[in-house]
Protein backbone atom coordinates (compact mmCIF):
# COMPACT_ATOMS: atom_id res chain seq x y z
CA UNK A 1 57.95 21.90 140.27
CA UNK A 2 60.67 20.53 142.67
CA UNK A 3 63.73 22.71 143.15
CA UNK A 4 67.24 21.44 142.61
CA UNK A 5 69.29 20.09 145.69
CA UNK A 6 71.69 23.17 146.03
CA UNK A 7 75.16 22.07 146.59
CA UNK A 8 78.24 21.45 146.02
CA UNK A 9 77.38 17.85 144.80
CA UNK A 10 73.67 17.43 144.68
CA UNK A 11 71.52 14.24 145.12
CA UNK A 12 68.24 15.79 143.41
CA UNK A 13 68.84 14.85 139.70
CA UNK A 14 67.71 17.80 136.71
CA UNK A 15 65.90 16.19 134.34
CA UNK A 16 65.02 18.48 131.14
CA UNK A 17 63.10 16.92 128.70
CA UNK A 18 63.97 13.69 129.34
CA UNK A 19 67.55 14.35 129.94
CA UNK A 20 69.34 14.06 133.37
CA UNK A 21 72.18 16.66 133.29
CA UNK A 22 75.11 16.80 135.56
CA UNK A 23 75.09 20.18 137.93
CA UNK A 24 77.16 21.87 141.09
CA UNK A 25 75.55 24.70 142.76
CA UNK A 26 77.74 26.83 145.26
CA UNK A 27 77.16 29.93 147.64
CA UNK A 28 73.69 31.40 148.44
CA UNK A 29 70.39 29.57 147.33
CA UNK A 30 68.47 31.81 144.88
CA UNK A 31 65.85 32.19 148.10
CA UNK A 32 68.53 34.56 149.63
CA UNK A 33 70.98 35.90 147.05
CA UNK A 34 70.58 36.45 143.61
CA UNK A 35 72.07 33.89 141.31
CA UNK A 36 74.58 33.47 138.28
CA UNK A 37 74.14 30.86 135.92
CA UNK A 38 77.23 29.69 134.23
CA UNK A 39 76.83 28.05 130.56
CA UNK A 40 80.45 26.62 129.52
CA UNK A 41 81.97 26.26 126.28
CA UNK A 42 81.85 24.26 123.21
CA UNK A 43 84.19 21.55 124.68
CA UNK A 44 83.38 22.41 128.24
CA UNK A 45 81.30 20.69 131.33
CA UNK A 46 81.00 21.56 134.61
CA UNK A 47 84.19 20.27 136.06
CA UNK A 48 86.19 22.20 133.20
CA UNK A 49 85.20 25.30 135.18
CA UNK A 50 87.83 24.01 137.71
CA UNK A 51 87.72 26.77 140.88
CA UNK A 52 86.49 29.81 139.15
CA UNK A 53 82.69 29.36 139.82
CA UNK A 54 83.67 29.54 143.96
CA UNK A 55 86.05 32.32 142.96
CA UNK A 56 83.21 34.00 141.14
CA UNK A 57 80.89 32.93 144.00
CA UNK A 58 83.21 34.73 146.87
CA UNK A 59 84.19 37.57 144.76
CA UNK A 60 80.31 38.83 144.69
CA UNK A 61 78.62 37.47 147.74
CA UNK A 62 75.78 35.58 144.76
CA UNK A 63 74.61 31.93 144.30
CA UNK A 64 76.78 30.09 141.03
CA UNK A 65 74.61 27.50 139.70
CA UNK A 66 77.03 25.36 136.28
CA UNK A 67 75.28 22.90 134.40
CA UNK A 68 77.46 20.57 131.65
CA UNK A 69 74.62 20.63 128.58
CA UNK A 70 73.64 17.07 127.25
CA UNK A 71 76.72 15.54 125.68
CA UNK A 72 78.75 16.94 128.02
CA UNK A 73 80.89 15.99 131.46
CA UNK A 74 78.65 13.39 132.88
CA UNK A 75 74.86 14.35 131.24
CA UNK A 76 73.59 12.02 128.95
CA UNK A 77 74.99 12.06 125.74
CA UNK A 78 73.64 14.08 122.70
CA UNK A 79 71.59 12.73 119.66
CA UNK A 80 74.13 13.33 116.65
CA UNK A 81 74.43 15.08 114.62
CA UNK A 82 73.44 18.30 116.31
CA UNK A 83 71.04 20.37 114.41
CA UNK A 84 73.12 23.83 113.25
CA UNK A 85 70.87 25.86 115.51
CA UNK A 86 71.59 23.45 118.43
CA UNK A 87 72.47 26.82 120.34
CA UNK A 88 69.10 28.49 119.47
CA UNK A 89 67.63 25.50 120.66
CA UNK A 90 69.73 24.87 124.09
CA UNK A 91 68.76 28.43 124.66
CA UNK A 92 65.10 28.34 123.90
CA UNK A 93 64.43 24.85 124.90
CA UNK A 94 66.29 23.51 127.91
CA UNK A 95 67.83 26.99 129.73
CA UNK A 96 63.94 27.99 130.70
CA UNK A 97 63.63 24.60 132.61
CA UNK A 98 66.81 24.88 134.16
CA UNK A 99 66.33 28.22 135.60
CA UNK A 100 63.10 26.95 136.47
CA UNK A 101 64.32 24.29 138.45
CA UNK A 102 66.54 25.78 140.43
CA UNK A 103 64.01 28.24 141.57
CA UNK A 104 65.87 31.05 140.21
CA UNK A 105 64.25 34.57 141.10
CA UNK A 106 66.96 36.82 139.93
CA UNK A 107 69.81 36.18 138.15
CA UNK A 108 72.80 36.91 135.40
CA UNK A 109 73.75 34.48 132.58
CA UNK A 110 77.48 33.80 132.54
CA UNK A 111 78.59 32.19 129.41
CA UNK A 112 81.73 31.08 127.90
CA UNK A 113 82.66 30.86 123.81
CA UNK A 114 79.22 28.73 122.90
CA UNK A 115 77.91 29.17 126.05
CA UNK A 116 78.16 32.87 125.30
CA UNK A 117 76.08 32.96 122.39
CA UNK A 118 73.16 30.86 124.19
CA UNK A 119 73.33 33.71 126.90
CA UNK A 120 72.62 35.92 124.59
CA UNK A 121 70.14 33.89 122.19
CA UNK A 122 68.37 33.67 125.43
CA UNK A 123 68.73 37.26 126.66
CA UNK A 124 67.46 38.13 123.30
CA UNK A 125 64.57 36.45 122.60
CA UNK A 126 62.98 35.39 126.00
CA UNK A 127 61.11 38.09 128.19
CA UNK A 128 61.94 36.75 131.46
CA UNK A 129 62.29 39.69 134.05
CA UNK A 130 64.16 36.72 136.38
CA UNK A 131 67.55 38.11 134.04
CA UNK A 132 69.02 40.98 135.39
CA UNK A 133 72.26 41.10 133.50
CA UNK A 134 74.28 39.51 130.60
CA UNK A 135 78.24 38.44 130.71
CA UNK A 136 79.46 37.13 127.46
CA UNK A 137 83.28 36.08 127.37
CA UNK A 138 84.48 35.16 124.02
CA UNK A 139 80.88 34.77 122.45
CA UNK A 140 80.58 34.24 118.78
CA UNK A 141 77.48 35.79 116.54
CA UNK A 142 78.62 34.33 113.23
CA UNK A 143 81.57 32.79 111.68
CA UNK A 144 84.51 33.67 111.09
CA UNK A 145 87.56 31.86 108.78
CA UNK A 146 90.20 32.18 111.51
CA UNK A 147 88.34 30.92 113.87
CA UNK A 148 87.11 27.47 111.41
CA UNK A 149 90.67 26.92 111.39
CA UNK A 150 91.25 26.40 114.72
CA UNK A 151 88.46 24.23 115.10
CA UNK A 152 89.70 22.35 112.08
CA UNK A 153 92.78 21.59 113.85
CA UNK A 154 90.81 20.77 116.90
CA UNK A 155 89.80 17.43 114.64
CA UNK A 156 93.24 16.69 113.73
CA UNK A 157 94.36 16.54 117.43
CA UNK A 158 91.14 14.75 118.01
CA UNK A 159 92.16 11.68 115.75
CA UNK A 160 96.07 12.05 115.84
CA UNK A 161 96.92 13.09 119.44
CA UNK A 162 95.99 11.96 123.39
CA UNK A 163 93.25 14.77 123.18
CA UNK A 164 90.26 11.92 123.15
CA UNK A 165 92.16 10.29 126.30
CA UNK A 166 92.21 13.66 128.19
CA UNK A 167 88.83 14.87 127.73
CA UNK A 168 87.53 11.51 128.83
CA UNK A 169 88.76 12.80 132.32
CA UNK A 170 86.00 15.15 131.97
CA UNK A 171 83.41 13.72 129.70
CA UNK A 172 82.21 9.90 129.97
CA UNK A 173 81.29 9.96 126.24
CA UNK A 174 84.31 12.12 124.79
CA UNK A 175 83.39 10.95 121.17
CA UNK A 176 79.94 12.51 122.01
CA UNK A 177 81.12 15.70 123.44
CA UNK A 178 83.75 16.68 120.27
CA UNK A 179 82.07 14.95 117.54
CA UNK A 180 78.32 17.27 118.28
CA UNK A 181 80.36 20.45 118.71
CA UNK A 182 83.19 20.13 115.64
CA UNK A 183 81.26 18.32 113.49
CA UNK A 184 78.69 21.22 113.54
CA UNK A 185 80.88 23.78 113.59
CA UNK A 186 82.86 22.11 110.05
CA UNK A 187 79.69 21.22 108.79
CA UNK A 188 79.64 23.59 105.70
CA UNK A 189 76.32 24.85 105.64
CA UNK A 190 77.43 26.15 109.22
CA UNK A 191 79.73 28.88 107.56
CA UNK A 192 76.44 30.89 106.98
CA UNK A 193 75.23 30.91 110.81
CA UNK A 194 74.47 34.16 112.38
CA UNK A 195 72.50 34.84 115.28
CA UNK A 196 73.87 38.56 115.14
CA UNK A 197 69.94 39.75 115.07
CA UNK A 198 69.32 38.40 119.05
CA UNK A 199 71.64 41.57 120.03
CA UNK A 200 69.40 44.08 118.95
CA UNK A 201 66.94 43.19 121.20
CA UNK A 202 68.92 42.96 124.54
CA UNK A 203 67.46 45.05 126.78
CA UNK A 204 69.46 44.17 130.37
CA UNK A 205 72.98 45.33 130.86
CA UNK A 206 75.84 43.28 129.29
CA UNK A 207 79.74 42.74 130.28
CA UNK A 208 81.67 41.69 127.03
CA UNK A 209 84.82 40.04 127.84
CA UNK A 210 87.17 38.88 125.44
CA UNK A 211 91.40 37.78 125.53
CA UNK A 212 93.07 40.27 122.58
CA UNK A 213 94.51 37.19 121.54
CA UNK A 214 91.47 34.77 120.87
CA UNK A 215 92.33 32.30 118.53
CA UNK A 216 88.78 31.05 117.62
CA UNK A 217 87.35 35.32 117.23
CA UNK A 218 88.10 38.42 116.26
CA UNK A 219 87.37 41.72 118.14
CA UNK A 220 84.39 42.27 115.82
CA UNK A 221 82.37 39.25 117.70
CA UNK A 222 82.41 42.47 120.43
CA UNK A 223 82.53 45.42 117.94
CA UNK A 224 78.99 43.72 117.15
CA UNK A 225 77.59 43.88 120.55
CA UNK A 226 78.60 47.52 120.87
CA UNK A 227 77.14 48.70 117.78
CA UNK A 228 73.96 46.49 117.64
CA UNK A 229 73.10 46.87 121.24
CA UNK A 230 70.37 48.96 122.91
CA UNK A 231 70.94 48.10 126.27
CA UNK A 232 74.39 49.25 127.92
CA UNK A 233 77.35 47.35 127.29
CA UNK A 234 80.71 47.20 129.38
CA UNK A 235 83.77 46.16 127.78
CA UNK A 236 87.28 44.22 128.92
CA UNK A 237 89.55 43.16 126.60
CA UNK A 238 92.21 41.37 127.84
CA UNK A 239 95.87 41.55 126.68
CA UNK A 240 97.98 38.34 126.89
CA UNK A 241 95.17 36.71 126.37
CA UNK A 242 93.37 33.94 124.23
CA UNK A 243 90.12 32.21 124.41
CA UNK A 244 89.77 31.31 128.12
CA UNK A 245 90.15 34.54 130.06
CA UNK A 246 88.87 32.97 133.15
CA UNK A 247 92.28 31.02 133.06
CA UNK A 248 94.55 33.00 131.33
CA UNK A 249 93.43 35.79 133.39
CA UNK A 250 92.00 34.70 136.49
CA UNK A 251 92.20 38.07 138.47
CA UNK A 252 91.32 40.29 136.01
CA UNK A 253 88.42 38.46 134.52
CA UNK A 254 87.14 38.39 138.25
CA UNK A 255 87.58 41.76 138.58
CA UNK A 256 85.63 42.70 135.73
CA UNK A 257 82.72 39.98 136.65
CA UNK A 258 82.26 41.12 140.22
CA UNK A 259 82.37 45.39 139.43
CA UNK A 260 79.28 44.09 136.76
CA UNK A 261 77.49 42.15 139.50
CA UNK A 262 78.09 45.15 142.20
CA UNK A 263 76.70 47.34 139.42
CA UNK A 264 73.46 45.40 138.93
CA UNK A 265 72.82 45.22 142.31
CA UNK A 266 73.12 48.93 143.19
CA UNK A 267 70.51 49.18 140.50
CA UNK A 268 68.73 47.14 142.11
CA UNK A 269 68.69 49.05 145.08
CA UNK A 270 68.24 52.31 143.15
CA UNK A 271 64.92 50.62 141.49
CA UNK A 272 63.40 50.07 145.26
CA UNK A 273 61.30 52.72 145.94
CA UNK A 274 60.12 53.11 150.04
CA UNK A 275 56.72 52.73 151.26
């Protein structure tokens, strides 16, 4: 299989199933550095990153490959309306191609709110030795009433407010983008989704970050990881801070990201034993 052009702005396309999907890839190639694979948010695409993945990229000396899922930033758009285990399905059905692709050899998922939970559907369920570690920032396992609400009044600004004109900035189907993440998420057989079961069989190291002040989660979406969890878990929660710690805060989300990917790679020193 043909690897992706790595760069800043590729001209090899990723095609998953049929689907061409927008990509950036920055720092080292996955031939020479191992590499982090950044899955955005429910509303998210690879340009809503902004600078953080080449912050994240010079902070630990690794390879940042972001991908905006189909229906996002400039992929094709989605087929509506999106099944409710579209996240089970993004993980177990297109992530495996794009980390083939790319010609990852080792590598941590990085995910962000929904990207989170496809991390970790992933990191659960898929035996793939490629995955060294796990970083979940505001992930969700289930729902939670609070955090409906939110995305309830995410559709009111939708249809009442500029928020369609903005996000076509970002998105050239914006009606795509919100309508096959809130729809879902409002849908009400979606208030019985839980995917809580994938953490008990993690078995690579996880970093949990989450703002104090999320407004679509509640610590428990972490409590869950460190009571479920086999494999070791690090923590940061983040005061003065809501559901986008990488920019509410920048530095210390950084922090946190880079002491997790020194960790995993003195381990992966430790694990090299001398001929």
């Amino acid at each position: 299989m043909a690897h992706l052009d790595w760069a800043e702005t590729p001209t090899t396309p990723l095609v998953v199933n049929g689907v061409t999907l927008e990509y950036t890839c920055l720092g080292p190639s996955p031939d020479t550095a191992p590499t982090i694979v950044m899955l955005h948010e429910g509303l998210g695409c690879a340009a809503l990153w902004r600078d953080f993945p080449a912050k994240v990229a010079a902070r630990t000396g690794m390879g940042v490959l972001v991908y905006s899922r189909q229906g996002y930033g400039q992929s094709d758009p989605a087929e509506l309306p999106r099944p409710m285990d579209f996240m089970t399905r993004e993980a177990l059905e297109v992530l495996p191609h794009v980390l083939d692709q790319a010609g990852i050899t080792r590598c941590v998922l990085f995910g962000h709110s929904d990207g989170a939970t496809i991390a970790a559907i992933y990191g659960g369920s898929v035996e793939d030795f490629r995955v060294r570690g796990l970083i979940f920032m505001a992930p969700h396992f289930f729902t939670e009433e609070m955090g409906l609400a939110e995305i309830a009044k995410a559709r009111e600004a939708f249809e009442t407010t500029d928020l369609r004109d903005r996000m076509a900035q970002y998105h050239k189907n914006p009606e795509n983008a919100f309508r096959g993440w809130n729809d879902t998420w409002l849908n009400p057989a979606f208030k019985d989704w839980n995917v809580g079961e994938v953490i008990d069989y993690l078995r690579i190291p996880v970093l949990a970050i989450q703002g104090r002040e999320d407004q679509y989660g509640t610590l428990a979406q972490i409590e869950e990881i460190e009571t479920r969890s086999y494999a070791p878990v690090d923590v940061a929660i983040l005061d003065d801070c809501k559901h986008a710690p990488h920019q509410e805060q920048t530095e210390r989300t950084l922090d946190a990201v880079s002491e997790f990917a020194a960790r995993l790679e003195r381990i992966e020193a430790a694990d090299v034993v001398p001929v």
